[in-house]
PDB file of N, CA and C in Angstrom:
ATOM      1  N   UNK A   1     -14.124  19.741  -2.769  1.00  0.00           N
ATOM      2  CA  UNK A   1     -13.242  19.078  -1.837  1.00  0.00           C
ATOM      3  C   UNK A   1     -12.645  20.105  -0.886  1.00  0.00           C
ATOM      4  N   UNK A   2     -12.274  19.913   0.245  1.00  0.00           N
ATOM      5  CA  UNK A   2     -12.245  20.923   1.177  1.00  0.00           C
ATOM      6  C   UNK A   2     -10.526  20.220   1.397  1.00  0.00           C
ATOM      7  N   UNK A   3      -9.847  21.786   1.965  1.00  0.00           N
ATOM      8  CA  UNK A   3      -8.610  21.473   1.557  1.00  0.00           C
ATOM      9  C   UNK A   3      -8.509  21.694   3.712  1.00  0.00           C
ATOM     10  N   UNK A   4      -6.779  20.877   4.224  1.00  0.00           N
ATOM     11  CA  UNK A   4      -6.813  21.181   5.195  1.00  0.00           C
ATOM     12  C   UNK A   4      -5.256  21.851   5.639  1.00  0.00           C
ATOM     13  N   UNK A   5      -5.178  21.822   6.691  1.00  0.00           N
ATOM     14  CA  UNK A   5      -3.706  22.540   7.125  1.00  0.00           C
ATOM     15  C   UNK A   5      -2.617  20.930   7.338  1.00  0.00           C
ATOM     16  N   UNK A   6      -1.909  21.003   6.791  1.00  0.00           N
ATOM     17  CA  UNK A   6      -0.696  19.856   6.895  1.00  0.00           C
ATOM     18  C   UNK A   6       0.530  20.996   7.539  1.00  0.00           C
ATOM     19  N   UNK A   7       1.617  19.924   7.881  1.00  0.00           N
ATOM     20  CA  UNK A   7       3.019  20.522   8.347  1.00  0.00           C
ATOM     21  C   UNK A   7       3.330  21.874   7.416  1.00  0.00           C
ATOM     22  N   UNK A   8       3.447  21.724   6.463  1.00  0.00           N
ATOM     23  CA  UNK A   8       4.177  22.541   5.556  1.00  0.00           C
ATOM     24  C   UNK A   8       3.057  23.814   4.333  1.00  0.00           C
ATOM     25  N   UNK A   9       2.196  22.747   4.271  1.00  0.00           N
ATOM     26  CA  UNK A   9       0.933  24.167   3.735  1.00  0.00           C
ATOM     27  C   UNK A   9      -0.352  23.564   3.141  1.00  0.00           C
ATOM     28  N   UNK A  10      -1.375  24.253   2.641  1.00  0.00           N
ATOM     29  CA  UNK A  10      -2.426  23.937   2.792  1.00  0.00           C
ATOM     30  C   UNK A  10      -2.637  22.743   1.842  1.00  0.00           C
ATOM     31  N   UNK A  11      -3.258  21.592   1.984  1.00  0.00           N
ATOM     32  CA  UNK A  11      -3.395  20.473   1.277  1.00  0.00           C
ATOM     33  C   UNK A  11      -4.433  19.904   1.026  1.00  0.00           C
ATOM     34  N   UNK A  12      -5.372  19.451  -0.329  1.00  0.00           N
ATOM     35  CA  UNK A  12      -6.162  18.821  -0.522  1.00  0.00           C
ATOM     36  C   UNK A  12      -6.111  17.556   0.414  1.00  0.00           C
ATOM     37  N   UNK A  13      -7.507  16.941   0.762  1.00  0.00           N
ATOM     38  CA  UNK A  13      -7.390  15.478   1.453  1.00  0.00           C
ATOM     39  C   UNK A  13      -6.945  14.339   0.150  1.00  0.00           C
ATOM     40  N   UNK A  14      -7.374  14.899  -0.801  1.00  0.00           N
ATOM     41  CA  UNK A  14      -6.922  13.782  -1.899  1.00  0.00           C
ATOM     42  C   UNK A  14      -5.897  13.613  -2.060  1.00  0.00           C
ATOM     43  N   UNK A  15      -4.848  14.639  -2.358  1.00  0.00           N
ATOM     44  CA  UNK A  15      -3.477  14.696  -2.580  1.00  0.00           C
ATOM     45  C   UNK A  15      -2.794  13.817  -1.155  1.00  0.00           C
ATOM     46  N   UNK A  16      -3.437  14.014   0.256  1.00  0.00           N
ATOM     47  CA  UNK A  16      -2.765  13.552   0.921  1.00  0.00           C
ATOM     48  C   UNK A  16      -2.826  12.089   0.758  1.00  0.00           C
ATOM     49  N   UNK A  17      -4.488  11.398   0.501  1.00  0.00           N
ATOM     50  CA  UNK A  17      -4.653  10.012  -0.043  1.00  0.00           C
ATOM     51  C   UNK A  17      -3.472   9.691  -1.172  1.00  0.00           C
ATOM     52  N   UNK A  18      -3.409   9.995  -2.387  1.00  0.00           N
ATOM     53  CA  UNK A  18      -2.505  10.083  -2.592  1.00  0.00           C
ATOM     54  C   UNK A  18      -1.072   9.651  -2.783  1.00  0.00           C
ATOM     55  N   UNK A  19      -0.549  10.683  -1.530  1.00  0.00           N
ATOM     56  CA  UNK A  19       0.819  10.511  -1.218  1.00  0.00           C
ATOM     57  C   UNK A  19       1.342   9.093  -0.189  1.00  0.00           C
ATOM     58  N   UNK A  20       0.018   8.589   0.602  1.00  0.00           N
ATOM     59  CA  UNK A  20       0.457   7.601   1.028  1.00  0.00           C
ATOM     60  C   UNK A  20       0.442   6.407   0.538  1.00  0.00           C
ATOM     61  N   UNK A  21      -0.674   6.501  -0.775  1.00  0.00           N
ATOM     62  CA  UNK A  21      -1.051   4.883  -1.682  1.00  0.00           C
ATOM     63  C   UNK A  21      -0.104   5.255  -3.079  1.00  0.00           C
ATOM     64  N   UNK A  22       0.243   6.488  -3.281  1.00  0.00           N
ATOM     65  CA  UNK A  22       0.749   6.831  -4.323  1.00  0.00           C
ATOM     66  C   UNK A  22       2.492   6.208  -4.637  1.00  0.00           C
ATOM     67  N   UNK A  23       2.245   5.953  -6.371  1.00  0.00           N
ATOM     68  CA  UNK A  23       3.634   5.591  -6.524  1.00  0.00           C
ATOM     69  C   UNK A  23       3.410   4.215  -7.661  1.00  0.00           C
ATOM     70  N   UNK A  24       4.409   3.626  -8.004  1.00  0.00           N
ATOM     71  CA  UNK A  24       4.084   2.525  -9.418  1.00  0.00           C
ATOM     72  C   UNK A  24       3.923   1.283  -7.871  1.00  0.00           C
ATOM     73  N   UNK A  25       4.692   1.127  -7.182  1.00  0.00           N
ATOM     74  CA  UNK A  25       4.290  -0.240  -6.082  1.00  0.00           C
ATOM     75  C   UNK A  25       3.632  -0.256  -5.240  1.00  0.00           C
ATOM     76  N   UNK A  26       3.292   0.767  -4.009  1.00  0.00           N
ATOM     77  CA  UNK A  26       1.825   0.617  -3.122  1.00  0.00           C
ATOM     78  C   UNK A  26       0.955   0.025  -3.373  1.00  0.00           C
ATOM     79  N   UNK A  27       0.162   0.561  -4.330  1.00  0.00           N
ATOM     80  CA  UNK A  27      -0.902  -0.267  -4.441  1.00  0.00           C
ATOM     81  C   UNK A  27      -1.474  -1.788  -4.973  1.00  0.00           C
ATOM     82  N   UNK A  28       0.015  -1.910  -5.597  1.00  0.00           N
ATOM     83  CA  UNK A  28       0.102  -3.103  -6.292  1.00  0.00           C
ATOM     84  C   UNK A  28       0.093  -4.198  -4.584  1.00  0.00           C
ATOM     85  N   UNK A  29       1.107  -3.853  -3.733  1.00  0.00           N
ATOM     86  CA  UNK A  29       1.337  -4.503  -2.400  1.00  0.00           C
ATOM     87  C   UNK A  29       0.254  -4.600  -1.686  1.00  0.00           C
ATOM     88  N   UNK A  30      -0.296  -2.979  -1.824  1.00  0.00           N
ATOM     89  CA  UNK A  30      -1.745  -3.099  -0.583  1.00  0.00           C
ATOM     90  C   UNK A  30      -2.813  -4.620  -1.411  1.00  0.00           C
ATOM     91  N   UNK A  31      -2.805  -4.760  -2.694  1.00  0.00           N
ATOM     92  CA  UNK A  31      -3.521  -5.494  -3.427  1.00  0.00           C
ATOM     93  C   UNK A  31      -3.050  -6.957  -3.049  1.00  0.00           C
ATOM     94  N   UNK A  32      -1.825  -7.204  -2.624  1.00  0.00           N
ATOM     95  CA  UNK A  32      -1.227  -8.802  -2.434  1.00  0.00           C
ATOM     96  C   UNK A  32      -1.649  -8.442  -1.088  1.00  0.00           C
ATOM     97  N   UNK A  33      -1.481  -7.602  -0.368  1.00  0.00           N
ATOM     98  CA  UNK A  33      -1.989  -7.763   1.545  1.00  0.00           C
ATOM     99  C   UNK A  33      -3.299  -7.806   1.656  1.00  0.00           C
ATOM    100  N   UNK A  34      -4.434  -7.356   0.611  1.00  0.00           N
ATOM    101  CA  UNK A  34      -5.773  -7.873   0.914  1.00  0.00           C
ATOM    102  C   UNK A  34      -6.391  -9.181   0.565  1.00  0.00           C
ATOM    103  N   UNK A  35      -5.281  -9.795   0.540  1.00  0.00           N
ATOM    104  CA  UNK A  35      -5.675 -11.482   0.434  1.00  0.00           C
ATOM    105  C   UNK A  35      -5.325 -12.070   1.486  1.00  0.00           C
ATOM    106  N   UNK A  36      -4.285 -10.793   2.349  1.00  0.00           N
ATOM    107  CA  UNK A  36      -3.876 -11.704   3.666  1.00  0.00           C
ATOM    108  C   UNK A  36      -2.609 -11.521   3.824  1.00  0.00           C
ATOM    109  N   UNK A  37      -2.021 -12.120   4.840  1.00  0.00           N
ATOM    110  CA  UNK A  37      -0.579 -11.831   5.378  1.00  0.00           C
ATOM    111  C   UNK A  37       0.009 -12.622   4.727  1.00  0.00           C
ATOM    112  N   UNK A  38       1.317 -12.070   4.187  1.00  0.00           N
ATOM    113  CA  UNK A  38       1.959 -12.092   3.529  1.00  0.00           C
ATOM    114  C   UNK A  38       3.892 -12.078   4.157  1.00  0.00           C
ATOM    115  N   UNK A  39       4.659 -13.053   3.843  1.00  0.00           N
ATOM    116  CA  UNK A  39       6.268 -13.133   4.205  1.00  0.00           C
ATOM    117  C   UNK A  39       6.869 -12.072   2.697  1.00  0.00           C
ATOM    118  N   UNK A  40       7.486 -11.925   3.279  1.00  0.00           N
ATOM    119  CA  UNK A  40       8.898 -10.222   2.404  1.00  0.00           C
ATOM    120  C   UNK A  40       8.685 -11.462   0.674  1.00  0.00           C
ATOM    121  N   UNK A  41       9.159 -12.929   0.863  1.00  0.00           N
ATOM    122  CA  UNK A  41       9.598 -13.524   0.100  1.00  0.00           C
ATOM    123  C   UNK A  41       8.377 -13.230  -0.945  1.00  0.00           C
ATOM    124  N   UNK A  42       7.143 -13.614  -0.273  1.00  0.00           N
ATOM    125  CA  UNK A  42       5.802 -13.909  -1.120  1.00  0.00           C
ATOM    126  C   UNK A  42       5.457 -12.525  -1.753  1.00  0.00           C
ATOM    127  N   UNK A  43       5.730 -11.564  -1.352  1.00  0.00           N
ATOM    128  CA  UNK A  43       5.134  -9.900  -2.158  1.00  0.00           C
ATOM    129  C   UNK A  43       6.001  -9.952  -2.750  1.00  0.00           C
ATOM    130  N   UNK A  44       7.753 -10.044  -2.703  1.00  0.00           N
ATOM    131  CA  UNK A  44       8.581 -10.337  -3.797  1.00  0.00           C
ATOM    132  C   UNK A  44       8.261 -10.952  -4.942  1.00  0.00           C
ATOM    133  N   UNK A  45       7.891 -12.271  -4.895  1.00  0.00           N
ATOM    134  CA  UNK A  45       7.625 -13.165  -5.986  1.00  0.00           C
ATOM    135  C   UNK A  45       6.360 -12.374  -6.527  1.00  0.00           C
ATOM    136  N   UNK A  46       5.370 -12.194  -5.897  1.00  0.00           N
ATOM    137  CA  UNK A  46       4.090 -11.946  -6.397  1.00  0.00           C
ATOM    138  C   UNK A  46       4.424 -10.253  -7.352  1.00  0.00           C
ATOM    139  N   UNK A  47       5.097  -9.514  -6.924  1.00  0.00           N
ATOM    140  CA  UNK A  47       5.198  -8.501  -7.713  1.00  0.00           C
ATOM    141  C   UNK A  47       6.808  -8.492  -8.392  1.00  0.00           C
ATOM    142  N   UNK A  48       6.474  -7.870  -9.703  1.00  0.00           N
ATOM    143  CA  UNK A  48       7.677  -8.854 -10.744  1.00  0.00           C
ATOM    144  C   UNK A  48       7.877  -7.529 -11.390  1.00  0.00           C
ATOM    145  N   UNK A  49       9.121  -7.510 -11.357  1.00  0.00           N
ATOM    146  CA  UNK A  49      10.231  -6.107 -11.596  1.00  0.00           C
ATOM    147  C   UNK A  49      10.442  -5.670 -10.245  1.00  0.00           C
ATOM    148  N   UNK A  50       9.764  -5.552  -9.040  1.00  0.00           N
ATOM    149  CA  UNK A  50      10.155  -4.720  -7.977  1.00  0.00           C
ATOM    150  C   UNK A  50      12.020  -5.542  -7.099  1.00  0.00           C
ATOM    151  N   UNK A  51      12.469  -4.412  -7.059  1.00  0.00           N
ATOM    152  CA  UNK A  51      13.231  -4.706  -6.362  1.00  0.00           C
ATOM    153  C   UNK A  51      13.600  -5.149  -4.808  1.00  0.00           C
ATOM    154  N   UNK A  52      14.497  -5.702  -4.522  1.00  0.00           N
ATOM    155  CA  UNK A  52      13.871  -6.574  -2.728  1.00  0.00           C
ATOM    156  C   UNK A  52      14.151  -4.917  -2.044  1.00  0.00           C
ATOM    157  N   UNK A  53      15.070  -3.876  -2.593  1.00  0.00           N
ATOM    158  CA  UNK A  53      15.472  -2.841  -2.267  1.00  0.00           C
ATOM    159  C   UNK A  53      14.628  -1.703  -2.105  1.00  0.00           C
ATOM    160  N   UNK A  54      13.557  -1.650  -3.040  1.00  0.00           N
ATOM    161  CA  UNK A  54      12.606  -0.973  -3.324  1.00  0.00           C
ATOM    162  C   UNK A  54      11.306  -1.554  -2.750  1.00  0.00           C
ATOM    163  N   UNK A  55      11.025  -2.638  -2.972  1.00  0.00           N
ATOM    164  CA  UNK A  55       9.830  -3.473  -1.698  1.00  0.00           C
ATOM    165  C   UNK A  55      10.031  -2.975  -0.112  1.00  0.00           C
ATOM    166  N   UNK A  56      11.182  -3.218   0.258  1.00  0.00           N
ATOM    167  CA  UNK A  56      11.927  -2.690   1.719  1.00  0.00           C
ATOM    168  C   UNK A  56      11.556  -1.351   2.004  1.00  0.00           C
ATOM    169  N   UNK A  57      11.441  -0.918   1.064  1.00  0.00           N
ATOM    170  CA  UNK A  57      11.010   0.985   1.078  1.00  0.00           C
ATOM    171  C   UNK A  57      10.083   1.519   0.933  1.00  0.00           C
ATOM    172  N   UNK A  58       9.316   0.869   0.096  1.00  0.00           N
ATOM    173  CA  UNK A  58       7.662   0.986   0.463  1.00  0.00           C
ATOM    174  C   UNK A  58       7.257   0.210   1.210  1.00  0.00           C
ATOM    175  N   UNK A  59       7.142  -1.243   1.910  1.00  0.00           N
ATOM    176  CA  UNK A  59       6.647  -1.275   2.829  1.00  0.00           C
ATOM    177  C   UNK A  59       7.405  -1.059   4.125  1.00  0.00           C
ATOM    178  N   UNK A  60       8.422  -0.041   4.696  1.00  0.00           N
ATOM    179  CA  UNK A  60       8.683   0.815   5.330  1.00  0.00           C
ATOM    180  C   UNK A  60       7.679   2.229   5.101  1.00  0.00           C
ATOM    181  N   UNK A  61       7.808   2.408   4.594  1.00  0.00           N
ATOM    182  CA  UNK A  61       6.447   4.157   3.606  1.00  0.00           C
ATOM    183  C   UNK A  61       5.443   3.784   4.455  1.00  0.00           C
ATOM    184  N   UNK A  62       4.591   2.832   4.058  1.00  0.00           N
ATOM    185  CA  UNK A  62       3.239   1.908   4.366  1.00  0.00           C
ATOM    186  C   UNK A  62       3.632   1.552   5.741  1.00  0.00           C
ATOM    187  N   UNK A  63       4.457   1.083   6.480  1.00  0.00           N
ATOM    188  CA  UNK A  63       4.378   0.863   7.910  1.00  0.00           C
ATOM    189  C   UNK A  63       4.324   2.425   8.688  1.00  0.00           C
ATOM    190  N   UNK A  64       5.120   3.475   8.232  1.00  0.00           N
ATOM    191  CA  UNK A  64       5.311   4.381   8.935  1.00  0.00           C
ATOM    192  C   UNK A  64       4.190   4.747   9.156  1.00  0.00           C
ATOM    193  N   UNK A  65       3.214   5.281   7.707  1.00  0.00           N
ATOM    194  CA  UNK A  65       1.897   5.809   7.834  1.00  0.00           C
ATOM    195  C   UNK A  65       0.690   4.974   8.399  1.00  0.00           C
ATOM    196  N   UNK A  66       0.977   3.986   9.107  1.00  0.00           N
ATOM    197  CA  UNK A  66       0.226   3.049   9.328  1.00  0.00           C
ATOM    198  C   UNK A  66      -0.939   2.255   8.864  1.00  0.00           C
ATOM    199  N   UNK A  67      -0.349   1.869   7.807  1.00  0.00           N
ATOM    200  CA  UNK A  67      -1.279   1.055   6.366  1.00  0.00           C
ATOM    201  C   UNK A  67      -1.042  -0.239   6.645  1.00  0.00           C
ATOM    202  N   UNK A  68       0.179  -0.815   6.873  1.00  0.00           N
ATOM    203  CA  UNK A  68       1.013  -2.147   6.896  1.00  0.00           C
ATOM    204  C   UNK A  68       1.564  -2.333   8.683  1.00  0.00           C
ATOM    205  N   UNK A  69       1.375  -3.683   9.101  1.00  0.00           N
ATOM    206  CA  UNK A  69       1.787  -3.602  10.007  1.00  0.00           C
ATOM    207  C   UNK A  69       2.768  -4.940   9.326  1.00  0.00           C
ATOM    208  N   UNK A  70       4.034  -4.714  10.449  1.00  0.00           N
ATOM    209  CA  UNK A  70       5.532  -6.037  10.338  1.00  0.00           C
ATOM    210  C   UNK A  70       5.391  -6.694  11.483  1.00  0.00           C
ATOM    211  N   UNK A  71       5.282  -7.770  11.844  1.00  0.00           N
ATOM    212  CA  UNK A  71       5.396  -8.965  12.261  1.00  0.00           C
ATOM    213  C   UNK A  71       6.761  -9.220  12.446  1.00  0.00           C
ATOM    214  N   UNK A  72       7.662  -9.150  13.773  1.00  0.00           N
ATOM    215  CA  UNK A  72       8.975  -9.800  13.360  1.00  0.00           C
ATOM    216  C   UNK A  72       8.865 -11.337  14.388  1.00  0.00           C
ATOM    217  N   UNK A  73       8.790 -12.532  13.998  1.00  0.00           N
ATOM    218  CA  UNK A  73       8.882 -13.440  14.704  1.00  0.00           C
ATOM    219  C   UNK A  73      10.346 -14.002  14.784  1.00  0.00           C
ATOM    220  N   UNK A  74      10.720 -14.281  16.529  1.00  0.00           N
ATOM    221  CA  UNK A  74      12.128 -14.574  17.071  1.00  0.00           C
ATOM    222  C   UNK A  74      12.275 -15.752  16.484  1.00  0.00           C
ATOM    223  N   UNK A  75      12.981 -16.288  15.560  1.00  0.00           N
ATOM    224  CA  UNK A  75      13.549 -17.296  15.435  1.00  0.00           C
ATOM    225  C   UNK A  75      14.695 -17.771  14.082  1.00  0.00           C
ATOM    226  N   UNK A  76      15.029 -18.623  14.041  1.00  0.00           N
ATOM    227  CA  UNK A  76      16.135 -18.592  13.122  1.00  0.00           C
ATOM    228  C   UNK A  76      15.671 -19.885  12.212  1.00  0.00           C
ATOM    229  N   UNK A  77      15.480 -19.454  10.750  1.00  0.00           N
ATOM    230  CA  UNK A  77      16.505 -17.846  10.268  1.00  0.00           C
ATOM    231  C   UNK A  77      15.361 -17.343  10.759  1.00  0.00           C
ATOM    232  N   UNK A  78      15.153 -15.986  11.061  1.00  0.00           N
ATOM    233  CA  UNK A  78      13.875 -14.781  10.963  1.00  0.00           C
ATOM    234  C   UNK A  78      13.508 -15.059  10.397  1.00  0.00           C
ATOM    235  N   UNK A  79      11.600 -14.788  10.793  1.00  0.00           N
ATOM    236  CA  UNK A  79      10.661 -14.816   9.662  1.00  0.00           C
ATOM    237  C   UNK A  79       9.889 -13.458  10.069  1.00  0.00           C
ATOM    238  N   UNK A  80       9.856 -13.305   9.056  1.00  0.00           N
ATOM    239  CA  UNK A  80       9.052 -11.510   9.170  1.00  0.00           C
ATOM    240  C   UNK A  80       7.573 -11.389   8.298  1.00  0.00           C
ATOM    241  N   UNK A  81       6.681 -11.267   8.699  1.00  0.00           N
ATOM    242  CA  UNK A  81       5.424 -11.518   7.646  1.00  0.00           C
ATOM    243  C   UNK A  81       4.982 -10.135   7.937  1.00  0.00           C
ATOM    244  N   UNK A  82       3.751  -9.254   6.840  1.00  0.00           N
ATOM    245  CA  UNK A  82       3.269  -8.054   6.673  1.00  0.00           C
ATOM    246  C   UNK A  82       1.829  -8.279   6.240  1.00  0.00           C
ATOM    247  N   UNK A  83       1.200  -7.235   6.993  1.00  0.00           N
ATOM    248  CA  UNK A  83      -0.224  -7.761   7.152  1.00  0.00           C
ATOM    249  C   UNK A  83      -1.024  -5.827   6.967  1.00  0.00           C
ATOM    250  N   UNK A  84      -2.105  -6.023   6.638  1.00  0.00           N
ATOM    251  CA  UNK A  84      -2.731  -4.609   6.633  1.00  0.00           C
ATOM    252  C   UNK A  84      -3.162  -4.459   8.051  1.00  0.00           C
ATOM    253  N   UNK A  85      -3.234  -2.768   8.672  1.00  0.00           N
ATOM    254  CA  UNK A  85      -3.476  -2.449  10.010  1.00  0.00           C
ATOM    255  C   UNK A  85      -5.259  -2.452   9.370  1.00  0.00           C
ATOM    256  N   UNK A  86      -5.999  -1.961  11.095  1.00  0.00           N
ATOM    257  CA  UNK A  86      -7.239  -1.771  10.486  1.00  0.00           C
ATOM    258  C   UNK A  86      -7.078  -0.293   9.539  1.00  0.00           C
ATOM    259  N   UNK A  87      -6.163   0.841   9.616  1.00  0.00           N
ATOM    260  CA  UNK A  87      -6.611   1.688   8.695  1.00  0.00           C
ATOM    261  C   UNK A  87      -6.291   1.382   7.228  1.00  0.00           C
ATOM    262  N   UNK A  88      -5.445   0.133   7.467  1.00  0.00           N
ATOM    263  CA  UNK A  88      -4.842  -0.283   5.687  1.00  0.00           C
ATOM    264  C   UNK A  88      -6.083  -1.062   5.225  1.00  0.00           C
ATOM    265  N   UNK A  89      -6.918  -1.352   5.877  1.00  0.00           N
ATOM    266  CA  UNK A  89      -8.539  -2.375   5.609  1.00  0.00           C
ATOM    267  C   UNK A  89      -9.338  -1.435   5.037  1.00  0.00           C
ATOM    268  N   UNK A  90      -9.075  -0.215   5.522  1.00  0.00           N
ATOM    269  CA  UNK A  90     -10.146   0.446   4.946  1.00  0.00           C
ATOM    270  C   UNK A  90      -9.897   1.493   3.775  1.00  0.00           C
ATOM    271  N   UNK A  91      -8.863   0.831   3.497  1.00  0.00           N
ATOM    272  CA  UNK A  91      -8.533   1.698   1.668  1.00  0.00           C
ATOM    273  C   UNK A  91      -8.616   0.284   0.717  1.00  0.00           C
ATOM    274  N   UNK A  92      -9.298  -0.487   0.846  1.00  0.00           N
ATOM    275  CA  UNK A  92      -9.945  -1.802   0.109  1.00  0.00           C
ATOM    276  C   UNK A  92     -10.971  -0.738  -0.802  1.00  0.00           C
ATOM    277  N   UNK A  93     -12.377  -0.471  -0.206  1.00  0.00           N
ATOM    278  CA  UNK A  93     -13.047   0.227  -0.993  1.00  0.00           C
ATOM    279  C   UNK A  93     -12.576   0.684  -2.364  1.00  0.00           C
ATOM    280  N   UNK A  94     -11.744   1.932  -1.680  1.00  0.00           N
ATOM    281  CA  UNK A  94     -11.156   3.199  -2.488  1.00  0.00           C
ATOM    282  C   UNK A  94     -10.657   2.045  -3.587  1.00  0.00           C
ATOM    283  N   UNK A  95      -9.831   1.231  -3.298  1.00  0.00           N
ATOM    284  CA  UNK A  95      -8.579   0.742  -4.158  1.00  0.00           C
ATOM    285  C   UNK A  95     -10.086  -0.079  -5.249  1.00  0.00           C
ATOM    286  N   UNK A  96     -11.077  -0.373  -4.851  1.00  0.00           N
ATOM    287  CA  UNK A  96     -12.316  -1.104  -5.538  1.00  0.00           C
ATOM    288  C   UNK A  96     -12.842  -0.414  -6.327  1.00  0.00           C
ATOM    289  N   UNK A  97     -13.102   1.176  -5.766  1.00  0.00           N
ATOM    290  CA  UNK A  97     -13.357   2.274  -7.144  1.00  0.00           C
ATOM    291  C   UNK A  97     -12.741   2.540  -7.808  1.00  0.00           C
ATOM    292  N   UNK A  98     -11.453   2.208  -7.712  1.00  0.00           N
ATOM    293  CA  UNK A  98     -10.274   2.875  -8.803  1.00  0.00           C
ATOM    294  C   UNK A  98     -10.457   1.961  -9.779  1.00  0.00           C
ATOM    295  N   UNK A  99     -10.426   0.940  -9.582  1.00  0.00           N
ATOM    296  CA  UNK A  99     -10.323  -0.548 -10.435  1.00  0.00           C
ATOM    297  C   UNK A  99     -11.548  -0.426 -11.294  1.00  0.00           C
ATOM    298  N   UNK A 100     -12.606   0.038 -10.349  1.00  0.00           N
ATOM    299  CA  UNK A 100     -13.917   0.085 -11.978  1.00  0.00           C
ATOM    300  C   UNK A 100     -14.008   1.132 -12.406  1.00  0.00           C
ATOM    301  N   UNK A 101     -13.223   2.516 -11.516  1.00  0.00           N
ATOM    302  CA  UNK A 101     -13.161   3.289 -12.816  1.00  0.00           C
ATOM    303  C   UNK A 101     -12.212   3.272 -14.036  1.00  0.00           C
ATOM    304  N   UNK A 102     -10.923   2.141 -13.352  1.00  0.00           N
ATOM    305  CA  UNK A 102     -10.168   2.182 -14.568  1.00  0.00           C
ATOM    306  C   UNK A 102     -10.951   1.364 -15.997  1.00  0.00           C
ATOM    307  N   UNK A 103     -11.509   0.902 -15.369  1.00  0.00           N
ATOM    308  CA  UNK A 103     -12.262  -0.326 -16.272  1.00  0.00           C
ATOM    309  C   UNK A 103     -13.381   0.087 -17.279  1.00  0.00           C
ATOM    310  N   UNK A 104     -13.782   0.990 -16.334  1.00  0.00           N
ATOM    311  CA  UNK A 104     -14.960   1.928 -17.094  1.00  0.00           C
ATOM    312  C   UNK A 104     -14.375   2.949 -18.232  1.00  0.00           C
ATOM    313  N   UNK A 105     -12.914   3.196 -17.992  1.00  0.00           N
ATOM    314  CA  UNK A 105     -12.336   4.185 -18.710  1.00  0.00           C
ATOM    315  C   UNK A 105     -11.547   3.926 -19.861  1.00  0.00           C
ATOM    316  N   UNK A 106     -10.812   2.049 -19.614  1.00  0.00           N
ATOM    317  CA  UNK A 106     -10.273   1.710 -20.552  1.00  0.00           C
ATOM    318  C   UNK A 106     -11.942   1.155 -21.672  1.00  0.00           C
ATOM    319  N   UNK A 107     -13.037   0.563 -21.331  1.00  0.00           N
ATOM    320  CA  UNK A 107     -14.081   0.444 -22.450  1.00  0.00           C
ATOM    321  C   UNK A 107     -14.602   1.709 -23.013  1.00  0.00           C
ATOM    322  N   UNK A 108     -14.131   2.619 -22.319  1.00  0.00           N
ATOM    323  CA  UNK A 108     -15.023   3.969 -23.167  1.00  0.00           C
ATOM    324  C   UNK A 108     -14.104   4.551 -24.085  1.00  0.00           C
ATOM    325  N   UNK A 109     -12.326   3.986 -24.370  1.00  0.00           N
ATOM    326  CA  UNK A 109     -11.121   4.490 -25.118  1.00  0.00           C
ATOM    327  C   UNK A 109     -11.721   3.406 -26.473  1.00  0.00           C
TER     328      UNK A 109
END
């Protein structure tokens, strides 16, 4: 794996993959946004323990790095829906190998 120059010092590309899907909720979210766009309420319900405080903060994380795009539509009350950008489409794959290697790893325990 070939490592590259980041802000602060030299960094694997993996580690940087990583740091932007990385964490106990990302990927669980990127997983409810590849079914489709999604309102704050519906990734709430759909992921169970997360906080509305902690949802707010990763998909802020995920918007900054441009994984997630926000939707704010004018009207009352607000409705705000969250949707994957095209670069959040294309960590589907990745998130597809992880899943059969976990799978492959929990039958071989």
């Amino acid at each position: 794996m070939e490592a590259i120059e980041s802000e602060d010092r030299l960094t694997c590309s993996v580690e940087i993959t990583l740091k932007v899907i990385g964490g106990r909720w990302k990927v669980l979210i990127l997983r409810e946004l590849f079914f489709g766009v999604k309102r704050f309420g519906e990734l709430h319900r759909a992921l169970h323990g997360i906080t509305q405080k902690m949802l707010t903060q990763q998909l802020r994380e995920l918007e900054q790095d441009g994984i997630v795009d926000r939707h704010v539509y004018l009207q009352v009350p607000p409705k705000v829906e969250y949707s994957l950008t095209p670069l959040g489409e294309t960590l589907k794959p990745i998130l597809d190998s992880m899943h059969e290697w976990g799978l492959k790893y929990l039958q071989s325990r």
